[in-house]
PDB file of N, CA and C in Angstrom:
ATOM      1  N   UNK A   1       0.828  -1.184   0.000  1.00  0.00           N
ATOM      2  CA  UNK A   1       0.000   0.000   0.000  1.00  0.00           C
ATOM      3  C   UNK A   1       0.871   1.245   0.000  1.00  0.00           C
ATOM      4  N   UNK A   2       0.441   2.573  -1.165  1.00  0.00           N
ATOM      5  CA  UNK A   2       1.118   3.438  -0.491  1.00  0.00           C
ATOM      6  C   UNK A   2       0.650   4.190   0.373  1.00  0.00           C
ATOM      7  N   UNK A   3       1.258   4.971   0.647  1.00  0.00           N
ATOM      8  CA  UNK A   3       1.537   6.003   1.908  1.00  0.00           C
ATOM      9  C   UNK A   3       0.569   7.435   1.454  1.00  0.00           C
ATOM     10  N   UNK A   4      -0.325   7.748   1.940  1.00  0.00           N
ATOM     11  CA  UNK A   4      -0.868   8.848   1.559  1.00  0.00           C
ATOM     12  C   UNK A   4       0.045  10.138   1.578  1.00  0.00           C
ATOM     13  N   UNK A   5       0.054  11.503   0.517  1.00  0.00           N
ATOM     14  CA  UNK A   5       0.567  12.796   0.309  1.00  0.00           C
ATOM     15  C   UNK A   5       0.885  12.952   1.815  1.00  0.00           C
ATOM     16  N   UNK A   6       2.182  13.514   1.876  1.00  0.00           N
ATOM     17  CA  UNK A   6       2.268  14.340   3.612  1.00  0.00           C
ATOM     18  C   UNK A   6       1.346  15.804   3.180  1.00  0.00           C
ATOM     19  N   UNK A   7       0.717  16.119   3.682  1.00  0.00           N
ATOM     20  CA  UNK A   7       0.521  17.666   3.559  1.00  0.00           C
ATOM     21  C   UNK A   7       0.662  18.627   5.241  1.00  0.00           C
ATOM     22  N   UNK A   8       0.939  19.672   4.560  1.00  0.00           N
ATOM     23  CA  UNK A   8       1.246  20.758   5.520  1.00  0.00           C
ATOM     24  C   UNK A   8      -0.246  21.119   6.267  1.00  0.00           C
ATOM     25  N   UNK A   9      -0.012  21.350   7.378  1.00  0.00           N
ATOM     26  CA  UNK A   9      -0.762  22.027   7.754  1.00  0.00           C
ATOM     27  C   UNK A   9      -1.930  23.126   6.942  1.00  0.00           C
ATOM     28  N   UNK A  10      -1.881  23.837   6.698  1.00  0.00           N
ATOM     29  CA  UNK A  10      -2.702  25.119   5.421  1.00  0.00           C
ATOM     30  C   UNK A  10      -2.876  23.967   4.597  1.00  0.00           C
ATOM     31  N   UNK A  11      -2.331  22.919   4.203  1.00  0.00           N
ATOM     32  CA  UNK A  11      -3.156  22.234   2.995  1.00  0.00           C
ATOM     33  C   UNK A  11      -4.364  21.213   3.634  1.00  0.00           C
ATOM     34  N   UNK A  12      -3.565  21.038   4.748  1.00  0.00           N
ATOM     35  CA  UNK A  12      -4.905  19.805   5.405  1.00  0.00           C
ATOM     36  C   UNK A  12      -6.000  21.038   5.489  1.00  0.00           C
ATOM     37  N   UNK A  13      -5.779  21.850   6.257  1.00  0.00           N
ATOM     38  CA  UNK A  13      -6.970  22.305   6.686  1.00  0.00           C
ATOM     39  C   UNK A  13      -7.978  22.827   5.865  1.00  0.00           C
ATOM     40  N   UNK A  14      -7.445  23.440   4.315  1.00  0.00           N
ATOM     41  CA  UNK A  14      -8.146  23.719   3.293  1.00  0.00           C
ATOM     42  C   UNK A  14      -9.027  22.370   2.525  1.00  0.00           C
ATOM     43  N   UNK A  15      -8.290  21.692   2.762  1.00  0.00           N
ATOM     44  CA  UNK A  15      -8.816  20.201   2.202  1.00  0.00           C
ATOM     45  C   UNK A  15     -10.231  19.763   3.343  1.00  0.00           C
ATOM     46  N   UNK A  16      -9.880  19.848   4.017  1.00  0.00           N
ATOM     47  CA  UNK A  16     -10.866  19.728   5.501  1.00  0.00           C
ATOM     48  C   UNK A  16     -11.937  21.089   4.809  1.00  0.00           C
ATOM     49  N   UNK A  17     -11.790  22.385   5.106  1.00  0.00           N
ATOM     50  CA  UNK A  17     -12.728  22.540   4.573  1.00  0.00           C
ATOM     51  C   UNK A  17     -13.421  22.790   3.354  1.00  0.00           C
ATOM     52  N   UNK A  18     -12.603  22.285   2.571  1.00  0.00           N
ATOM     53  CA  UNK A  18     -13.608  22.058   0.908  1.00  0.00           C
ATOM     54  C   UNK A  18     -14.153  20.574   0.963  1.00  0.00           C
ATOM     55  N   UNK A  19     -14.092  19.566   1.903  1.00  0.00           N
ATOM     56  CA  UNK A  19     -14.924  18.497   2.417  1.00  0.00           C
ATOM     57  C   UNK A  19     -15.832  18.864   3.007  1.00  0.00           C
ATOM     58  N   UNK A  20     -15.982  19.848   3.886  1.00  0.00           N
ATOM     59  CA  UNK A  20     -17.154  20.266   5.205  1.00  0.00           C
ATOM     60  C   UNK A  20     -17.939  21.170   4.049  1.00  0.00           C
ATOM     61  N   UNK A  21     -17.899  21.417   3.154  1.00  0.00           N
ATOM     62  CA  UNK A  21     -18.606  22.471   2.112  1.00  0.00           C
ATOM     63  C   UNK A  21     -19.225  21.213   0.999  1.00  0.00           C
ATOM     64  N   UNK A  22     -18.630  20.034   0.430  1.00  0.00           N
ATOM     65  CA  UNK A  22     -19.226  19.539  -0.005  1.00  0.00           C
ATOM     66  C   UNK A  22     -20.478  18.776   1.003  1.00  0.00           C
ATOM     67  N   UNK A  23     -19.939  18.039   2.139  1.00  0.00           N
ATOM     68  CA  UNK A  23     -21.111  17.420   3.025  1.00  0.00           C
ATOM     69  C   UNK A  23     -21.824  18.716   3.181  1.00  0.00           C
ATOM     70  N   UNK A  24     -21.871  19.565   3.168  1.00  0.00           N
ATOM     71  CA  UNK A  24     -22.996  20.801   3.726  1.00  0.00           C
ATOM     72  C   UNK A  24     -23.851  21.300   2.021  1.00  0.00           C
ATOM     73  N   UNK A  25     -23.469  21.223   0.982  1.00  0.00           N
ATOM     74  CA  UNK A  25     -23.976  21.579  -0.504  1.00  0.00           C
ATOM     75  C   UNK A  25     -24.900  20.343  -0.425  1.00  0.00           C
ATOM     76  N   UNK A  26     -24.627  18.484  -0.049  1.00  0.00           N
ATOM     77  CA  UNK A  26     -24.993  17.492  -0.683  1.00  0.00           C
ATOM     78  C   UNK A  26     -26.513  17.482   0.702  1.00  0.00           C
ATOM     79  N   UNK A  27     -26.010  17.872   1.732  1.00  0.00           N
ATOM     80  CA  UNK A  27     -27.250  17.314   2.567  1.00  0.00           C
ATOM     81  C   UNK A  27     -28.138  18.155   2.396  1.00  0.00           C
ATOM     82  N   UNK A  28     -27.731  19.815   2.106  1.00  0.00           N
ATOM     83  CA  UNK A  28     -28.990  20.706   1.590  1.00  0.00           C
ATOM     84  C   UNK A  28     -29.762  20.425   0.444  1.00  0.00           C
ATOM     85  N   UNK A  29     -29.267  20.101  -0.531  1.00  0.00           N
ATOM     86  CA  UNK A  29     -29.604  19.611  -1.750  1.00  0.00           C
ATOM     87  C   UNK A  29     -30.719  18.544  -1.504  1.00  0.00           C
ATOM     88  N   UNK A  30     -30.143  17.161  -0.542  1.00  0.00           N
ATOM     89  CA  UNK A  30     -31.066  16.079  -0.259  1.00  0.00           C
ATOM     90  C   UNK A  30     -32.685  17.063   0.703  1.00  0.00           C
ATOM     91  N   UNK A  31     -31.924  17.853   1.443  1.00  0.00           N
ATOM     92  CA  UNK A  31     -32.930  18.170   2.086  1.00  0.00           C
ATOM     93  C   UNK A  31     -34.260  19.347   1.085  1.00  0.00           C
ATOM     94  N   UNK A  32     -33.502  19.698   0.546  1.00  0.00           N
ATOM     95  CA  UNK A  32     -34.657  20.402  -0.614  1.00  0.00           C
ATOM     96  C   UNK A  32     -35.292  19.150  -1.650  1.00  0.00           C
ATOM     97  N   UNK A  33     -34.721  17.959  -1.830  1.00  0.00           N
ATOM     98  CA  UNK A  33     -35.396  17.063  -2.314  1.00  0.00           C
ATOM     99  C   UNK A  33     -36.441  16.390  -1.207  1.00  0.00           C
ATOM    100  N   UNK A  34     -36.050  16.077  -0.185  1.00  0.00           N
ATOM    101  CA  UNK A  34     -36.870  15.333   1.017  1.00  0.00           C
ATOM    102  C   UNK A  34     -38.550  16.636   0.717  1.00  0.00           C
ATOM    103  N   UNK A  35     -38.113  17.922   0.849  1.00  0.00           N
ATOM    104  CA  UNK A  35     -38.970  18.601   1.029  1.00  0.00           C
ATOM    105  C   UNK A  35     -39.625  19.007  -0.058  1.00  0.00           C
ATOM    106  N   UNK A  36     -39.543  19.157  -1.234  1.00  0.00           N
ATOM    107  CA  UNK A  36     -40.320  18.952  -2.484  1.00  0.00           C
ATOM    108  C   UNK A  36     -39.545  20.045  -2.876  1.00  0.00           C
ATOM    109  N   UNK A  37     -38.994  21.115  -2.565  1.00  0.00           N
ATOM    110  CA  UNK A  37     -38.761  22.743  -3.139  1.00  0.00           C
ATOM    111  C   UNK A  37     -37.817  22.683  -4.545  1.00  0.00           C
ATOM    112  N   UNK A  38     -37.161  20.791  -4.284  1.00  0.00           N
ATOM    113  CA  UNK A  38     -36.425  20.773  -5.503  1.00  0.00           C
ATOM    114  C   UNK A  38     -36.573  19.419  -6.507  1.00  0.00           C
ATOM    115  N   UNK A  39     -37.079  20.050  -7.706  1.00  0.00           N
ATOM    116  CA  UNK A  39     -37.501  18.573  -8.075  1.00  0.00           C
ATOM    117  C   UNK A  39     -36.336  17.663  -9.053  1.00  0.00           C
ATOM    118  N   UNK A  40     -36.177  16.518  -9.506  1.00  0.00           N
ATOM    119  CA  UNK A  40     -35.214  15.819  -9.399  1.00  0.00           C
ATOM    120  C   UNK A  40     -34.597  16.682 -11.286  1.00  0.00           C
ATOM    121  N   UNK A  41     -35.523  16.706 -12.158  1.00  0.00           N
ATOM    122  CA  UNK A  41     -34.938  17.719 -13.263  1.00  0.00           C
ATOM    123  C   UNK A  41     -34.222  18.465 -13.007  1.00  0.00           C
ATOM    124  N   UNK A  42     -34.769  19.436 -11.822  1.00  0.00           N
ATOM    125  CA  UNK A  42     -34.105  20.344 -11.616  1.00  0.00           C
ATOM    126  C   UNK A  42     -32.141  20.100 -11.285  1.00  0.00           C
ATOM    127  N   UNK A  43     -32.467  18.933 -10.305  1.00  0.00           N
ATOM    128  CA  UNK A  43     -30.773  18.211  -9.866  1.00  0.00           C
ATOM    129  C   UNK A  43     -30.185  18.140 -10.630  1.00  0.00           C
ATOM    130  N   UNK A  44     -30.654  17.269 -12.099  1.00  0.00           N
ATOM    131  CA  UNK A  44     -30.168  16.853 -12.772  1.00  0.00           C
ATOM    132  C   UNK A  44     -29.598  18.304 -13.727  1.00  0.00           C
ATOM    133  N   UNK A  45     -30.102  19.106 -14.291  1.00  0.00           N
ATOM    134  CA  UNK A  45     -29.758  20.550 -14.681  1.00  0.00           C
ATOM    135  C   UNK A  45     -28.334  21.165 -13.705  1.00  0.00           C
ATOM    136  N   UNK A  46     -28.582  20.878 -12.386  1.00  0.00           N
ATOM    137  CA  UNK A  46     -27.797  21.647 -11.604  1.00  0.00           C
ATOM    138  C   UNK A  46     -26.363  21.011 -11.520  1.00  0.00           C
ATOM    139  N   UNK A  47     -26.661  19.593 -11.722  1.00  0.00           N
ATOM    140  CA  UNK A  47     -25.514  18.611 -11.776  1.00  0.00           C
ATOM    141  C   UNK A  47     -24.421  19.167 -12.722  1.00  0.00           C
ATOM    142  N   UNK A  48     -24.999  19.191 -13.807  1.00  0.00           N
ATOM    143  CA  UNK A  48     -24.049  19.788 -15.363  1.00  0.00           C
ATOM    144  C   UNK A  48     -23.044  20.356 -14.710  1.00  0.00           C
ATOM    145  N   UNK A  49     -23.331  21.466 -14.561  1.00  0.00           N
ATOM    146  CA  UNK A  49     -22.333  22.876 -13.635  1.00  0.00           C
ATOM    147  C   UNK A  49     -21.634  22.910 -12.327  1.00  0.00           C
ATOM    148  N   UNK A  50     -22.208  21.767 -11.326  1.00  0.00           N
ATOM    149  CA  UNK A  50     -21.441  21.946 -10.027  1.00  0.00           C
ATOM    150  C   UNK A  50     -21.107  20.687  -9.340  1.00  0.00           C
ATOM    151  N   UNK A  51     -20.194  20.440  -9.737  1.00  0.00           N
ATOM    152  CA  UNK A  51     -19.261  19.204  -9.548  1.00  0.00           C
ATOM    153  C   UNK A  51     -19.645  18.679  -8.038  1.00  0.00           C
ATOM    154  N   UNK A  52     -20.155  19.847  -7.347  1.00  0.00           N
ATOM    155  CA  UNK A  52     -20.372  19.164  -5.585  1.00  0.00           C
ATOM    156  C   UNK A  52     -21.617  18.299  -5.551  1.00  0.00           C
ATOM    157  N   UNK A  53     -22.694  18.755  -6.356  1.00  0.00           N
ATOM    158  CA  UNK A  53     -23.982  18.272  -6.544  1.00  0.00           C
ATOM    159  C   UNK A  53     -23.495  17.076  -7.760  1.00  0.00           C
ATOM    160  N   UNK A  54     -22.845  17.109  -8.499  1.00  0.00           N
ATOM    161  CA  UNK A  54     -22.828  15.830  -9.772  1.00  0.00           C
ATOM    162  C   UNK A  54     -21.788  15.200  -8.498  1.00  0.00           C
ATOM    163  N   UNK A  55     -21.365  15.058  -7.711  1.00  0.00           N
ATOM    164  CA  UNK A  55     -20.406  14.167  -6.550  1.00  0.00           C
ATOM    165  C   UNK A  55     -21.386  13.130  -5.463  1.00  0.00           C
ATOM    166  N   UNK A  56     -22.774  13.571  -5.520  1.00  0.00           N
ATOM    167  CA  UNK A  56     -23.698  12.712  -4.780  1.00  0.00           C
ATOM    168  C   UNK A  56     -24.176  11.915  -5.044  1.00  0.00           C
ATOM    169  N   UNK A  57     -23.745  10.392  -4.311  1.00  0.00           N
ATOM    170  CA  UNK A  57     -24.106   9.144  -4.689  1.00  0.00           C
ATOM    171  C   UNK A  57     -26.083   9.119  -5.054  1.00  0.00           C
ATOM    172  N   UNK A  58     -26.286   8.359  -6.014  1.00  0.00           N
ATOM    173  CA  UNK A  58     -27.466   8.095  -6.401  1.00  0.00           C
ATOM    174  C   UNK A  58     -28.389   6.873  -5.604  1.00  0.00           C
ATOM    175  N   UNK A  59     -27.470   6.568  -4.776  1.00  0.00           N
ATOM    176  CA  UNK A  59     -28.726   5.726  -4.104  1.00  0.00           C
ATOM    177  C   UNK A  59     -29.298   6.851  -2.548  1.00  0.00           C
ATOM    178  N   UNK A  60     -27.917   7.404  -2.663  1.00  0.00           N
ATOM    179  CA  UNK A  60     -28.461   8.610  -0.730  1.00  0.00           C
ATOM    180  C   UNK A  60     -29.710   9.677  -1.841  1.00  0.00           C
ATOM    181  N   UNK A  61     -29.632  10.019  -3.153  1.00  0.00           N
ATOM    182  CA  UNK A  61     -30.166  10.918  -3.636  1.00  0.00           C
ATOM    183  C   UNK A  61     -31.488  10.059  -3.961  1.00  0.00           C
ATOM    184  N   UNK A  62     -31.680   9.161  -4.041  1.00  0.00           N
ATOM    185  CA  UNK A  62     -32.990   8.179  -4.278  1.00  0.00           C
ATOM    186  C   UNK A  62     -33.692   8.414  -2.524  1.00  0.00           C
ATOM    187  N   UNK A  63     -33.066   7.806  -2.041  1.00  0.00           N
ATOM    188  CA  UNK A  63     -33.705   7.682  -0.831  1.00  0.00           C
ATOM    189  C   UNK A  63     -33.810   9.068  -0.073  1.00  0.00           C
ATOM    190  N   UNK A  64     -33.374  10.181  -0.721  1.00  0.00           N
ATOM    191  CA  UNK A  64     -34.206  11.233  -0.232  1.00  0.00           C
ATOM    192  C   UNK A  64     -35.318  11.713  -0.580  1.00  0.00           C
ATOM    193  N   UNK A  65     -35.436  11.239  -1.804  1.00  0.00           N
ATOM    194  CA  UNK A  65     -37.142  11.721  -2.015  1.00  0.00           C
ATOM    195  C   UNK A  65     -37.893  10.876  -1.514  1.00  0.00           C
ATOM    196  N   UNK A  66     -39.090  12.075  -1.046  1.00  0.00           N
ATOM    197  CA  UNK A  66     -40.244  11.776  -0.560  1.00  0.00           C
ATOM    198  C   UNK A  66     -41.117  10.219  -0.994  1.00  0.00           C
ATOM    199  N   UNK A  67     -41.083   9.605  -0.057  1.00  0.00           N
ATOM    200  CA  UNK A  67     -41.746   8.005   0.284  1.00  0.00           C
ATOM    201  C   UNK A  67     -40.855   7.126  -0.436  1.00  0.00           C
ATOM    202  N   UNK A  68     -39.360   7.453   0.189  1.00  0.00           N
ATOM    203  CA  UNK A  68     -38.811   6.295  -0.436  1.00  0.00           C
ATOM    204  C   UNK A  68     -37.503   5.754   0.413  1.00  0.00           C
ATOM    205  N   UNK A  69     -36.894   4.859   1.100  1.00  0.00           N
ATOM    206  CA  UNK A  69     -36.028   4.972   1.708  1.00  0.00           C
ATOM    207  C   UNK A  69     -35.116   4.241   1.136  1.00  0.00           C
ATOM    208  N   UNK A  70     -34.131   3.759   2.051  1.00  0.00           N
ATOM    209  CA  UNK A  70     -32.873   3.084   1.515  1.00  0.00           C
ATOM    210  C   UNK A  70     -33.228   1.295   0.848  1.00  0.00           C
ATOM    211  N   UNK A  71     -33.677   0.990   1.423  1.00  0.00           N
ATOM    212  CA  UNK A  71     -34.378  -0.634   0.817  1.00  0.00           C
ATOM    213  C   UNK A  71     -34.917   0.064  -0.622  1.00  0.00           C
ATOM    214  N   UNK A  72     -35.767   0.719  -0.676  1.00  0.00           N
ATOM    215  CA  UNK A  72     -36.648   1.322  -2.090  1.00  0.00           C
ATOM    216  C   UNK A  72     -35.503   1.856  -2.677  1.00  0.00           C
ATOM    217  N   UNK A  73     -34.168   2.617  -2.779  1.00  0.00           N
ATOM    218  CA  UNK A  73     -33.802   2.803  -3.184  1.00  0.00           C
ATOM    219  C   UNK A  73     -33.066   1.947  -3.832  1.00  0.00           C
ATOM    220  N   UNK A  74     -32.609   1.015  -3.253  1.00  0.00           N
ATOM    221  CA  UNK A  74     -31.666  -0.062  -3.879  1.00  0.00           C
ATOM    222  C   UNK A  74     -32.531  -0.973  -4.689  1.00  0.00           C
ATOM    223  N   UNK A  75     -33.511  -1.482  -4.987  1.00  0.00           N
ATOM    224  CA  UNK A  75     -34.672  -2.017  -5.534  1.00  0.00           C
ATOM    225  C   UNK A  75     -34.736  -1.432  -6.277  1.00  0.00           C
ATOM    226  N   UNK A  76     -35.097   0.079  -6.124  1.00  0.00           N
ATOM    227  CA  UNK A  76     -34.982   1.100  -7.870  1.00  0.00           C
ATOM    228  C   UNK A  76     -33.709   0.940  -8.786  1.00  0.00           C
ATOM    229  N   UNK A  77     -32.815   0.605  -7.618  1.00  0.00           N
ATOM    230  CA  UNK A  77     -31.103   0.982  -8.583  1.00  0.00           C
ATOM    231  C   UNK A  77     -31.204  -0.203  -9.268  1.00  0.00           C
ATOM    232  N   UNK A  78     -31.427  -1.169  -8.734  1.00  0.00           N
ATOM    233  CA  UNK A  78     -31.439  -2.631  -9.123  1.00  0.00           C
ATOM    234  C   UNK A  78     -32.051  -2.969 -10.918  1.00  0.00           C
ATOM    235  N   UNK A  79     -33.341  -2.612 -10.435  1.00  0.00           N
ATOM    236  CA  UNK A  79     -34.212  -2.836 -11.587  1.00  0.00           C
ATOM    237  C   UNK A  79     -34.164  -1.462 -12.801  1.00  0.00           C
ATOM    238  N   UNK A  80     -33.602  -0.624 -12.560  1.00  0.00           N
ATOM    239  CA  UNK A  80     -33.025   0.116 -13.421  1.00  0.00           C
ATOM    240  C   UNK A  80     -31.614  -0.306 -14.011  1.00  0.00           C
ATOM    241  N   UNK A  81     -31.059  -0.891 -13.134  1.00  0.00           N
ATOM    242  CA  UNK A  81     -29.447  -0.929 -13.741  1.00  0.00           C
ATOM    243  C   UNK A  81     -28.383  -0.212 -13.070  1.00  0.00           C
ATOM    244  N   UNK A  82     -28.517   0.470 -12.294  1.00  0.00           N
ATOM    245  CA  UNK A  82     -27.341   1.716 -11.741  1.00  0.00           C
ATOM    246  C   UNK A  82     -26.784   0.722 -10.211  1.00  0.00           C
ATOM    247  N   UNK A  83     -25.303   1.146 -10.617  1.00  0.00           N
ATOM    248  CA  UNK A  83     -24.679   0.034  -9.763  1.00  0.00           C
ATOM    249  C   UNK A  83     -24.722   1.478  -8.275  1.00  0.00           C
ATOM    250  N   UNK A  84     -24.303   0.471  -7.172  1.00  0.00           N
ATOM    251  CA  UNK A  84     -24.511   0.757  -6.288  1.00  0.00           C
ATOM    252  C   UNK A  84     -23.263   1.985  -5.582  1.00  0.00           C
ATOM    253  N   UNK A  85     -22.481   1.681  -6.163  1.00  0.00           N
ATOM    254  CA  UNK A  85     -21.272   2.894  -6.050  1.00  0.00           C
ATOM    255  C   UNK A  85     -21.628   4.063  -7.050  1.00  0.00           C
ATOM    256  N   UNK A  86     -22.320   4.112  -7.994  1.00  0.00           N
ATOM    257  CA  UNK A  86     -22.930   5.190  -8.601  1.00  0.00           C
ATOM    258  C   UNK A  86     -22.741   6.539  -8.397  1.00  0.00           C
ATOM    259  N   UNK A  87     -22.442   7.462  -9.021  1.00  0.00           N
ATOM    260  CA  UNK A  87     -22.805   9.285  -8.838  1.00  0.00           C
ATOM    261  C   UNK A  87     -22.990   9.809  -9.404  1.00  0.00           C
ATOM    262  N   UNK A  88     -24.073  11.008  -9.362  1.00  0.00           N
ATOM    263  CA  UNK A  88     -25.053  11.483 -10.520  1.00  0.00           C
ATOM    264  C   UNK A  88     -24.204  11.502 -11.329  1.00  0.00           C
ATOM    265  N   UNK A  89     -22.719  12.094 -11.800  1.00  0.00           N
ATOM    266  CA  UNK A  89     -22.223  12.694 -12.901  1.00  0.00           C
ATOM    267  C   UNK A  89     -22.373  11.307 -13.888  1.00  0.00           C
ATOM    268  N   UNK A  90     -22.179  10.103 -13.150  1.00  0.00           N
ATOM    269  CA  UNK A  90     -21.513   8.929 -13.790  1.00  0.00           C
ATOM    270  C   UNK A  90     -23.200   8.468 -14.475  1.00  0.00           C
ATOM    271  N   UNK A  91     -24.160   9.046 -14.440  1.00  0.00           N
ATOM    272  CA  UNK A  91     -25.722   8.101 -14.960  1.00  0.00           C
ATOM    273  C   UNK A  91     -25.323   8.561 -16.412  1.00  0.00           C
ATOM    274  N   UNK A  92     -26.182   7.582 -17.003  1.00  0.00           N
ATOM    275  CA  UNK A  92     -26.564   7.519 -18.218  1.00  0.00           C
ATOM    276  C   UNK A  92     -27.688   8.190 -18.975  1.00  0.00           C
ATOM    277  N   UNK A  93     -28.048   8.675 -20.093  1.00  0.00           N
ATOM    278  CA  UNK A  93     -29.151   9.001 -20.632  1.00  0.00           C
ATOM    279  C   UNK A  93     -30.597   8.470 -20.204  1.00  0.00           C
ATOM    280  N   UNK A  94     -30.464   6.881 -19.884  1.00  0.00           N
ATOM    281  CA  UNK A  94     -31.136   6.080 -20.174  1.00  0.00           C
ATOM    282  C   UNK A  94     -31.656   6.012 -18.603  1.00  0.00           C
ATOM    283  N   UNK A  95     -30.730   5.865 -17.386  1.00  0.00           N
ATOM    284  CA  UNK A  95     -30.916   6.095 -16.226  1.00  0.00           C
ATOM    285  C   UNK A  95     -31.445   7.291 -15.879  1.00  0.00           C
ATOM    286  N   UNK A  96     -31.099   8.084 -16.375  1.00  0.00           N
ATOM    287  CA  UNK A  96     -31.836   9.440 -15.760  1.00  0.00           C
ATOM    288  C   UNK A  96     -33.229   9.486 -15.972  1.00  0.00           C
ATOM    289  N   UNK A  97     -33.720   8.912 -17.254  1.00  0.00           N
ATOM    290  CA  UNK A  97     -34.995   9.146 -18.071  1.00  0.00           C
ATOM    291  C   UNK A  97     -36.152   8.141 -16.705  1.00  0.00           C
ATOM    292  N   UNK A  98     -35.170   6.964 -16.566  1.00  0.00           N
ATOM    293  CA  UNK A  98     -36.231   5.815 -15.804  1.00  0.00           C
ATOM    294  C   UNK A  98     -36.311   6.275 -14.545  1.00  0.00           C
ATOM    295  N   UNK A  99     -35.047   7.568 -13.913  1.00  0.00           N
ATOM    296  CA  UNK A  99     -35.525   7.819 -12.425  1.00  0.00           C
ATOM    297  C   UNK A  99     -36.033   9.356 -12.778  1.00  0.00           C
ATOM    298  N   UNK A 100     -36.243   9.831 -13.996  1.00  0.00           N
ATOM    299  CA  UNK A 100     -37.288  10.972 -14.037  1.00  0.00           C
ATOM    300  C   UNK A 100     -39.063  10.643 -14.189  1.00  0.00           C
ATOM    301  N   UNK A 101     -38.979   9.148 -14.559  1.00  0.00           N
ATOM    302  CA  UNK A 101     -40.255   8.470 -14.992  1.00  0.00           C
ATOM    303  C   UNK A 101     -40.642   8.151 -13.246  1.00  0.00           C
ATOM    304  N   UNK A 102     -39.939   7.308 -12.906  1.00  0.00           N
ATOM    305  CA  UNK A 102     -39.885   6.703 -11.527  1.00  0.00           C
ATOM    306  C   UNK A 102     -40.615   7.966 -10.730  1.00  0.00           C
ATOM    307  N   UNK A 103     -40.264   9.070 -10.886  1.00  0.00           N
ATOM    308  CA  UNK A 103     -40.180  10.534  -9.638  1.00  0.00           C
ATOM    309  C   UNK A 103     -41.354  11.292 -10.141  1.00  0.00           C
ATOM    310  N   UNK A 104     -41.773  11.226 -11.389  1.00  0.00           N
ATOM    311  CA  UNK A 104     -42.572  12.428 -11.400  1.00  0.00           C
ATOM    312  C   UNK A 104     -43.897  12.289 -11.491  1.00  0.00           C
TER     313      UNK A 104
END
């Protein structure tokens, strides 16, 4: 195995927080999906442009919408096709269409 980068101090901590900014972009995002204010087109539009939102796994982004949890989500991924390590940037034409059919 190797040895992870040494980094300096100022680099950890910048790294630390451009991590605490993505977990804080991805759970707002889920949470405007949980709550309807954002609908999944819309994600998918927003994805294009911001690498923090195209970085969120597709099964935590399934199981945030409304009446659906983590069992339902993996059952959707399943019978659609989308493997389980998945992230929006990485879907397909074809995937997006069956979880825009699935959602709306």
């Amino acid at each position: 195995m190797t040895q992870p980068p040494q980094l300096t101090d100022e680099q950890r901590r910048l790294a630390l927080e451009k991590a605490a900014e993505a977990r804080r972009v991805r759970a707002e995002v889920k949470e405007l999906l949980k709550t309807g204010s954002l609908r999944l087109a819309e994600l998918f539009e927003r994805a294009e442009n911001d690498d923090l939102v195209a970085g969120l796994k597709v099964e935590s982004l399934i199981a945030s919408m409304p009446g659906t949890g983590k069992i339902k989500a993996k059952r959707l991924m399943q019978s659609v096709g989308i493997a389980d390590n998945r992230r929006i940037r990485g879907l397909g034409e074809k995937q997006k269409e069956a979880l825009l059919a699935e959602f709306s």
